[in-house]
C-alpha atoms as a PDB file:
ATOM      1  CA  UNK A   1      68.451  53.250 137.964  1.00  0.00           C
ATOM      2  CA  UNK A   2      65.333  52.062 139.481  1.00  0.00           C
ATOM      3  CA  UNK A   3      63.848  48.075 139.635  1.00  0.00           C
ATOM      4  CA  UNK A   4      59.881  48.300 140.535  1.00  0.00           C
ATOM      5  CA  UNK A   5      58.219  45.820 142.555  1.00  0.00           C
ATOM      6  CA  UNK A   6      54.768  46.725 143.357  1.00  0.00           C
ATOM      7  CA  UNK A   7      55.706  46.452 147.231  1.00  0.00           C
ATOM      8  CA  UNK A   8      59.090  47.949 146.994  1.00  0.00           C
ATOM      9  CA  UNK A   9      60.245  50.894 145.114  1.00  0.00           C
ATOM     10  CA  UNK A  10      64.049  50.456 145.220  1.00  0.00           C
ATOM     11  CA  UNK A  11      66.328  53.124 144.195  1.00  0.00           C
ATOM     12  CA  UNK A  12      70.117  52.467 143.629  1.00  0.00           C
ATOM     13  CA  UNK A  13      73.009  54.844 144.377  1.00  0.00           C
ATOM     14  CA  UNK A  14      76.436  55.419 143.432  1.00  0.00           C
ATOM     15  CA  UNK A  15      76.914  56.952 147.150  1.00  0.00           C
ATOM     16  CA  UNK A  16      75.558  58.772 150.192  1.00  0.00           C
ATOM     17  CA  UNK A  17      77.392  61.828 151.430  1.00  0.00           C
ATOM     18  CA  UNK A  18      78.364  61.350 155.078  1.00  0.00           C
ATOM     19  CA  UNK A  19      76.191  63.420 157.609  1.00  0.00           C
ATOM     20  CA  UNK A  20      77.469  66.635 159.447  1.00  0.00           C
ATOM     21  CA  UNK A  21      78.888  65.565 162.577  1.00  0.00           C
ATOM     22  CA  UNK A  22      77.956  67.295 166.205  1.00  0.00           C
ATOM     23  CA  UNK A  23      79.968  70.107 167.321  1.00  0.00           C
ATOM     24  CA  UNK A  24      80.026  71.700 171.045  1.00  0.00           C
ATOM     25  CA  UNK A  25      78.966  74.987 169.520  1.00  0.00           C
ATOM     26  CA  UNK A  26      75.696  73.775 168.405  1.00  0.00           C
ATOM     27  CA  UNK A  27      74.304  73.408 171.654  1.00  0.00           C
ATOM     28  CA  UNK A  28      71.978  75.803 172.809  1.00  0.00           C
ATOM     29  CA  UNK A  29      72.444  77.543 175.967  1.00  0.00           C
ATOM     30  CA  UNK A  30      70.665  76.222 178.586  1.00  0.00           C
ATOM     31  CA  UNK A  31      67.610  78.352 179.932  1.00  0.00           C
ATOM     32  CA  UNK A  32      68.764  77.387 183.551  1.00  0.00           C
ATOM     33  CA  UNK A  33      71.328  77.107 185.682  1.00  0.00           C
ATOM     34  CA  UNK A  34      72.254  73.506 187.012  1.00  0.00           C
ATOM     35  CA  UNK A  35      71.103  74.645 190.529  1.00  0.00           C
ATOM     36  CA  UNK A  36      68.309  76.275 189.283  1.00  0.00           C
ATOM     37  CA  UNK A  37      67.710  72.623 187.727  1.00  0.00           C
ATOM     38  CA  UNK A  38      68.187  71.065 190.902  1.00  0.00           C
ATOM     39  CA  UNK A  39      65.902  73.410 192.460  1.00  0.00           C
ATOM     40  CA  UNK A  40      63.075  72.710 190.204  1.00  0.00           C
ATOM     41  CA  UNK A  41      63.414  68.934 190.759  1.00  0.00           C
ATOM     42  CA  UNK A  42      63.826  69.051 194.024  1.00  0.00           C
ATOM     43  CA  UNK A  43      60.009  71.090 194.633  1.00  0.00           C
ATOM     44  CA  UNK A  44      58.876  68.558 192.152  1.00  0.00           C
ATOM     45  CA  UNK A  45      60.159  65.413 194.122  1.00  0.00           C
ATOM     46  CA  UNK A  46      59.046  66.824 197.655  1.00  0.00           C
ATOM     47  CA  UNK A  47      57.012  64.446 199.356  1.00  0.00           C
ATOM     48  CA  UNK A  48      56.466  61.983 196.820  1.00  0.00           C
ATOM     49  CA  UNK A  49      57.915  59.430 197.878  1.00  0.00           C
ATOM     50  CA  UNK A  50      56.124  60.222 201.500  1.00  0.00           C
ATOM     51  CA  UNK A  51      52.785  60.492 199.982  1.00  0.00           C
ATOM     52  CA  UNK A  52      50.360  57.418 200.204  1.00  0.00           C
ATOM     53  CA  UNK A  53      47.690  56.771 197.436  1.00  0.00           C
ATOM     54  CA  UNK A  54      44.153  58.417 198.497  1.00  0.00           C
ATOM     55  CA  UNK A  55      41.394  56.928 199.556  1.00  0.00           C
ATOM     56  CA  UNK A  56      43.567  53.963 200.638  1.00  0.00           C
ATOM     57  CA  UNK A  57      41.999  51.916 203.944  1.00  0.00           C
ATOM     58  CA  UNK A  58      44.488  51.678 206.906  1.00  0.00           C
ATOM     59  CA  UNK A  59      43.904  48.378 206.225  1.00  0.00           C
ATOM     60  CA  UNK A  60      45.020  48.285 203.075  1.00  0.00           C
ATOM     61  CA  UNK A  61      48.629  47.529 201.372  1.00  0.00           C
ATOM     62  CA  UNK A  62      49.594  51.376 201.389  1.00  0.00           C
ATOM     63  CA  UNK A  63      47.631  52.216 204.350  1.00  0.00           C
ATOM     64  CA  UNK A  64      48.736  53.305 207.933  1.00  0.00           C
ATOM     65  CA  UNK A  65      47.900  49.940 210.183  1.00  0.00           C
ATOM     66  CA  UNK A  66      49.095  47.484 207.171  1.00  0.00           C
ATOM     67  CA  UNK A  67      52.098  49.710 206.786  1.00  0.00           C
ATOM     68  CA  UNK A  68      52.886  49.738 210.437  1.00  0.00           C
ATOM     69  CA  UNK A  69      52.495  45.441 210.964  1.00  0.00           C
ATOM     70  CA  UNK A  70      55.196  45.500 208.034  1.00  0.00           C
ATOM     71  CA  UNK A  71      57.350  47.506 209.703  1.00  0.00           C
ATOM     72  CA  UNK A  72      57.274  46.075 212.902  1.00  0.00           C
ATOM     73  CA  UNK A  73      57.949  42.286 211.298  1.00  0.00           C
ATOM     74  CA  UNK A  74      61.051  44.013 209.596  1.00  0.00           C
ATOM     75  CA  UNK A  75      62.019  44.332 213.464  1.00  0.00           C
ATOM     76  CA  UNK A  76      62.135  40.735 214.231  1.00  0.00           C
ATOM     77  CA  UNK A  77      65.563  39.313 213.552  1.00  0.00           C
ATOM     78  CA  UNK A  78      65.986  35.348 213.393  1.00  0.00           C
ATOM     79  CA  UNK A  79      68.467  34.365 216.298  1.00  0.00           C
ATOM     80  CA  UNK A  80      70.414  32.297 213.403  1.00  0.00           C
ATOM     81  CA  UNK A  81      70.397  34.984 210.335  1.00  0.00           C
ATOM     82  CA  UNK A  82      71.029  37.865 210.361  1.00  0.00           C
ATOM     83  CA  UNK A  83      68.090  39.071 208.184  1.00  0.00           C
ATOM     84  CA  UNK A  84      64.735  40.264 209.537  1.00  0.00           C
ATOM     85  CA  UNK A  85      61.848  37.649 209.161  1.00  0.00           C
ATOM     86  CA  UNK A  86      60.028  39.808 206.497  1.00  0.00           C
ATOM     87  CA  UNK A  87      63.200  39.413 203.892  1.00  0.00           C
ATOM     88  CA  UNK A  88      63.903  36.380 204.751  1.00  0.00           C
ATOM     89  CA  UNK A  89      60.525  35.530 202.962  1.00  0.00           C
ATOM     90  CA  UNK A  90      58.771  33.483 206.519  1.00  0.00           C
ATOM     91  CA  UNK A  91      56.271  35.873 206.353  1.00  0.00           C
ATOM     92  CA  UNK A  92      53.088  34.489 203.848  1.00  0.00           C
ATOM     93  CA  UNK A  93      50.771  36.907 204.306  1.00  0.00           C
ATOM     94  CA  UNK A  94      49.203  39.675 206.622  1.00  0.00           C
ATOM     95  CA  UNK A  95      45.405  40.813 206.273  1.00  0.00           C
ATOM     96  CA  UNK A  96      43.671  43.527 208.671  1.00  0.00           C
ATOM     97  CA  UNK A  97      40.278  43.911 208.621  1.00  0.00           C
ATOM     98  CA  UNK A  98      38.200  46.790 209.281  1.00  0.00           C
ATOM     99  CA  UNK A  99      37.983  46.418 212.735  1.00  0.00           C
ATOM    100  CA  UNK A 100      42.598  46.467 212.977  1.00  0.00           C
ATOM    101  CA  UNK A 101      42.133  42.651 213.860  1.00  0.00           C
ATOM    102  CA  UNK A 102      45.608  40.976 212.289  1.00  0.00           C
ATOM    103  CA  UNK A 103      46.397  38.126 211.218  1.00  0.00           C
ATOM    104  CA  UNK A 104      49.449  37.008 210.075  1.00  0.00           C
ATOM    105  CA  UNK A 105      50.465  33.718 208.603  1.00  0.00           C
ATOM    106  CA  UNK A 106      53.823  32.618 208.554  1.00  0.00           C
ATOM    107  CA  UNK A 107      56.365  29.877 208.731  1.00  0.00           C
ATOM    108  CA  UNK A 108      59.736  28.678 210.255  1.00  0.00           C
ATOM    109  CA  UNK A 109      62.859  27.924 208.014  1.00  0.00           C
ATOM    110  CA  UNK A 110      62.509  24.354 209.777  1.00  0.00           C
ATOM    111  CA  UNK A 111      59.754  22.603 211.886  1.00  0.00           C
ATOM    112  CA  UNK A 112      62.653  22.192 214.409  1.00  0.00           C
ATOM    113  CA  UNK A 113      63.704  25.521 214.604  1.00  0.00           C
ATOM    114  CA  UNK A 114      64.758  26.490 217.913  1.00  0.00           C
ATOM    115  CA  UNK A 115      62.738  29.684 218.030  1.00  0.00           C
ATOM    116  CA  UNK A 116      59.594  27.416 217.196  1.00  0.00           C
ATOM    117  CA  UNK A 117      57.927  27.757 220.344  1.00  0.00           C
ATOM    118  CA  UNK A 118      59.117  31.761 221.021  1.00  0.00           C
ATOM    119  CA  UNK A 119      59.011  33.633 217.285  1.00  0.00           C
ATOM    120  CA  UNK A 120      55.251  33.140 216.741  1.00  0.00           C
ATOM    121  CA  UNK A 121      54.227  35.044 219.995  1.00  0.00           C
ATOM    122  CA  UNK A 122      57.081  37.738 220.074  1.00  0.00           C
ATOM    123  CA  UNK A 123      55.463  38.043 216.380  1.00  0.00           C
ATOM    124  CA  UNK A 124      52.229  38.259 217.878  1.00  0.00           C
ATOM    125  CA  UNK A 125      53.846  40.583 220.544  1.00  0.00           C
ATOM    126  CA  UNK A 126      54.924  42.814 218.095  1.00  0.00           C
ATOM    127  CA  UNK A 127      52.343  43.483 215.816  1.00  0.00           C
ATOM    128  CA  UNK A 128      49.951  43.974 218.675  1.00  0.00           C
ATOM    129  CA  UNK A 129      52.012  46.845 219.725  1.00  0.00           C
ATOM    130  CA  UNK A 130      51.512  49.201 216.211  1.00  0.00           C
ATOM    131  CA  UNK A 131      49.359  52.173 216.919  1.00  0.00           C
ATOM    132  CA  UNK A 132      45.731  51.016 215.529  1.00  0.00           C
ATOM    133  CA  UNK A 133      45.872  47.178 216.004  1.00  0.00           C
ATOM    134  CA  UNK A 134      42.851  46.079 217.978  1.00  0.00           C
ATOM    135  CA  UNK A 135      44.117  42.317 218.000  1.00  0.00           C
ATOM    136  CA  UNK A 136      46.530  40.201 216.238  1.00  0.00           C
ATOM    137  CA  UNK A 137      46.503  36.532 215.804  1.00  0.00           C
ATOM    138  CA  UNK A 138      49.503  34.514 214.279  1.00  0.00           C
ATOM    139  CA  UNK A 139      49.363  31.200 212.469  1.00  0.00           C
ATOM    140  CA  UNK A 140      52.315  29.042 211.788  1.00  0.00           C
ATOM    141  CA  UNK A 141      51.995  27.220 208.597  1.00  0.00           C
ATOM    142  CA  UNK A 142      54.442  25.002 207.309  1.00  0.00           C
ATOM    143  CA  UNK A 143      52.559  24.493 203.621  1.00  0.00           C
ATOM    144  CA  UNK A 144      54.509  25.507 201.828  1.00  0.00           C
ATOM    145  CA  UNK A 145      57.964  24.979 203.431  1.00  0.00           C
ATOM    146  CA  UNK A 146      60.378  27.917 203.042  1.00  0.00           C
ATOM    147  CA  UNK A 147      63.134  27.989 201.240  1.00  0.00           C
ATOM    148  CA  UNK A 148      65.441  30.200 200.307  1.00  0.00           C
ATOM    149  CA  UNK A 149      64.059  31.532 196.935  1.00  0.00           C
ATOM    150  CA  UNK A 150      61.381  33.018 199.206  1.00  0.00           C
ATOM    151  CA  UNK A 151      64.016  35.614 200.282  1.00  0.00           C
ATOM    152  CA  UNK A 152      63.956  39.230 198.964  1.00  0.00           C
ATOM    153  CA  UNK A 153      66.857  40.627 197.159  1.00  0.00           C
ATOM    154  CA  UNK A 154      68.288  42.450 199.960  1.00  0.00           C
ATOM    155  CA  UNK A 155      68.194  39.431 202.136  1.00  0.00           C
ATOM    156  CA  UNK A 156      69.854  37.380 199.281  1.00  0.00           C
ATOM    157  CA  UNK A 157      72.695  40.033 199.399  1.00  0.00           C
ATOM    158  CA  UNK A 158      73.415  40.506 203.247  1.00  0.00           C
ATOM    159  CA  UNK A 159      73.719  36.605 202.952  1.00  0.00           C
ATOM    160  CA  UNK A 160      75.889  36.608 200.538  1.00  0.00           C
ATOM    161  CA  UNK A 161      73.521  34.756 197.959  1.00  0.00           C
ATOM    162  CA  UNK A 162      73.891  37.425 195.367  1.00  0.00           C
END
């Protein structure tokens, strides 16, 4: 029996007959072995995760000398935490121009931090030592104050916050 509506066409049944079910014979053989596989996705991983975009300035997020300060501020360790100053989200922002001059703006968890006087020129210290900095000059900000929400995800879990 059918009911027509000129946006539906409805058709009514007495029942549907259930649908074959899967079986382990009906898959096909695979055309490879699982090392083969493994093989192919290894050649097709190989040094992509290495590779950085073209074209990218040293400069740039991506490039060798921005790359480098970022790694060298992931070496600083605040005397209190045990999380590097990068995670722990008191780094605000690092620009290098064309010339490698740095400059890195960051903050303190507190304005009476002990390492006040100290973390700002061992930070300067630092990123003055990557290969291609000309310079580096570090300002201490403390608009807007940190706080903990500034943390990455991996900081929030060494501390216990996750």
């Amino acid at each position: 029996m059918s009911v027509e509506d000129p946006k539906f066409a409805v058709e009514e049944v007495e029942a549907v007959s259930m649908p074959r079910r899967a079986r382990v014979d009906d898959i096909p053989e695979p055309a490879e072995t699982p090392a083969e596989k493994l093989e192919r996705k290894r050649d097709y991983l190989e040094g992509f995760l290495a590779a950085t975009p073209e074209g990218v300035s040293p400069s740039e997020p991506g490039g060798d000398i921005y790359e480098g300060v970022i790694s060298a501020l992931k070496e600083i360790f605040d005397p209190e935490i045990p999380v590097n100053i990068y995670d722990l989200g008191l780094i605000y922002g690092v620009e290098v121009d064309d010339e490698a001059h740095v400059i890195v703006n960051m903050t303190l968890t507190t304005p009476h931090c002990p390492v006040a006087e100290s973390m700002p020129a061992e930070v300067e210290l630092r990123v003055c030592a990557v290969p291609g900095v000309r310079d580096a000059e570090v300002n201490l900000v403390w608009d807007p104050a940190w706080d903990p929400q500034k943390m990455s995800d991996d900081a929030k879990l060494e501390l216990g916050m996750l």
